[in-house]
Each structure stands twice: as structure tokens, then as C-alpha cells.
Protein backbone atom coordinates (compact mmCIF):
# COMPACT_ATOMS: atom_id res chain seq x y z
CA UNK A 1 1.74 64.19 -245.28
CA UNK A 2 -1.38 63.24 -242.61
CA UNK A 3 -0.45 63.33 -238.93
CA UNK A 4 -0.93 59.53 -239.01
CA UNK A 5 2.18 59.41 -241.67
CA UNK A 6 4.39 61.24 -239.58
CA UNK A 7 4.54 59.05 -237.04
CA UNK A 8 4.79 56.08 -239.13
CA UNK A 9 7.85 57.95 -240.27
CA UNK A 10 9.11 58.39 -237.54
CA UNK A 11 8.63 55.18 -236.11
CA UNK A 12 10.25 53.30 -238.41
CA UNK A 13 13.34 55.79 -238.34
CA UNK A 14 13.36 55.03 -234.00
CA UNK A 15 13.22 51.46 -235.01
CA UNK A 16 15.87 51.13 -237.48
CA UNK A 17 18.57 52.96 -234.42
CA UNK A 18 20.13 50.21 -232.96
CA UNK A 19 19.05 48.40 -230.13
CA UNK A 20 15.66 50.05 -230.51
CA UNK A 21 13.64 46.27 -231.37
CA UNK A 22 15.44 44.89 -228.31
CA UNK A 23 14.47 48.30 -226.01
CA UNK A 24 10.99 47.98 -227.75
CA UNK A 25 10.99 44.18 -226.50
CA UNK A 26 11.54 44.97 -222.94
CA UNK A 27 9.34 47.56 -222.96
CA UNK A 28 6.52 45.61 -223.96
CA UNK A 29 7.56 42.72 -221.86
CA UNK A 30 7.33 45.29 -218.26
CA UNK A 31 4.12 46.37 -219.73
CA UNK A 32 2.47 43.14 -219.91
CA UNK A 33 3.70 42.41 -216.50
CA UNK A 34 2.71 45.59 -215.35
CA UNK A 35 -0.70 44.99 -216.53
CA UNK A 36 -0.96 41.46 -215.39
CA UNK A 37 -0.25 42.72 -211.75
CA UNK A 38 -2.79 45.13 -211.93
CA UNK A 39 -5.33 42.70 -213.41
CA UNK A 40 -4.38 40.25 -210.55
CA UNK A 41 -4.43 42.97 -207.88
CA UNK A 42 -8.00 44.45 -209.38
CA UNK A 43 -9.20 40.72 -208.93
CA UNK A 44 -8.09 40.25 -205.30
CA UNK A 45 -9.47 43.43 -204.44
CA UNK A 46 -12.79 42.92 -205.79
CA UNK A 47 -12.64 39.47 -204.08
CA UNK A 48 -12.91 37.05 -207.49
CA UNK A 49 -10.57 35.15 -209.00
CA UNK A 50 -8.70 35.62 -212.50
CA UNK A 51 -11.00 32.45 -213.85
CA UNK A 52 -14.39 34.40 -212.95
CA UNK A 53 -13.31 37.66 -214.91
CA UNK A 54 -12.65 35.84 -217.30
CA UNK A 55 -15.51 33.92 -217.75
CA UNK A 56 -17.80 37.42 -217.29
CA UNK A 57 -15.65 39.13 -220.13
CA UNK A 58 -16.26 35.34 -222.04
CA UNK A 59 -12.40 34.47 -222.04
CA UNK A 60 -10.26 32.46 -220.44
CA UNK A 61 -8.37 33.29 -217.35
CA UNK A 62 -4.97 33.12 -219.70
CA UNK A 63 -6.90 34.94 -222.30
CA UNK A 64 -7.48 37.70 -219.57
CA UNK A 65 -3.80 38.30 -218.64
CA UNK A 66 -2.46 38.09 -222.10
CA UNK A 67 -4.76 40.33 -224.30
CA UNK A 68 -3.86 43.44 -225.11
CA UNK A 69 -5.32 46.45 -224.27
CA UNK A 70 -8.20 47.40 -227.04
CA UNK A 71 -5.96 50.98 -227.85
CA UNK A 72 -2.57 48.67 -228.69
């Protein structure tokens, strides 16, 4: 089996413990807000707002906060 196949495998075996979806969840969840302070921090710091990174990266400001990191 490819390196990629084992850890499918053993993905789906973590996920199918129980409580792992809800862990998972939560996980994600403080990740997101993790990255949404860091976004909002990187814009204060640089002196713009959430709007005008946006609008350079040719999103939204919601857009911004919400999409995922291009390695997820």
C-alpha cells in the first residue's frame, strides 16, 4: 500500500473511535479562530483593514477570514 493509503487507513480507523468527529469539530473550530486572530492581528499591524486584504487577494473581507488555508 502507498504512503498516501496508510494514512487514509488510518484516518478513517481515528475517526470511527468515538467522539473523534466531535474532537475533530472543535479542533477545526480553534483553528479557524486561531487563524482569524492572526489574520486580524497581521492586518492591524500592517495598518489596513480586513476589507483592503481582501480586496488585494480579490475576495471579500468574509471570504478572507473563512478560507482555508491552500494545504487543508
Amino acid at each position: 500500500m502507498s504512503e498516501q493509503g496508510d494514512w487514509r487507513e488510518l484516518r478513517d480507523r481515528r475517526m470511527a473511535e468515538p467522539g473523534a468527529a466531535e474532537a475533530y469539530e472543535a479542533t477545526r473550530l480553534a483553528y479557524e479562530r486561531g487563524r482569524t486572530a492572526r489574520v486580524t492581528r497581521l492586518a492591524r499591524d500592517l495598518g489596513r483593514t480586513m476589507r483592503a486584504m481582501g480586496e488585494e487577494g480579490g475576495t471579500s473581507r468574509c471570504t478572507a477570514r473563512r478560507e482555508p488555508p491552500p494545504d487543508a
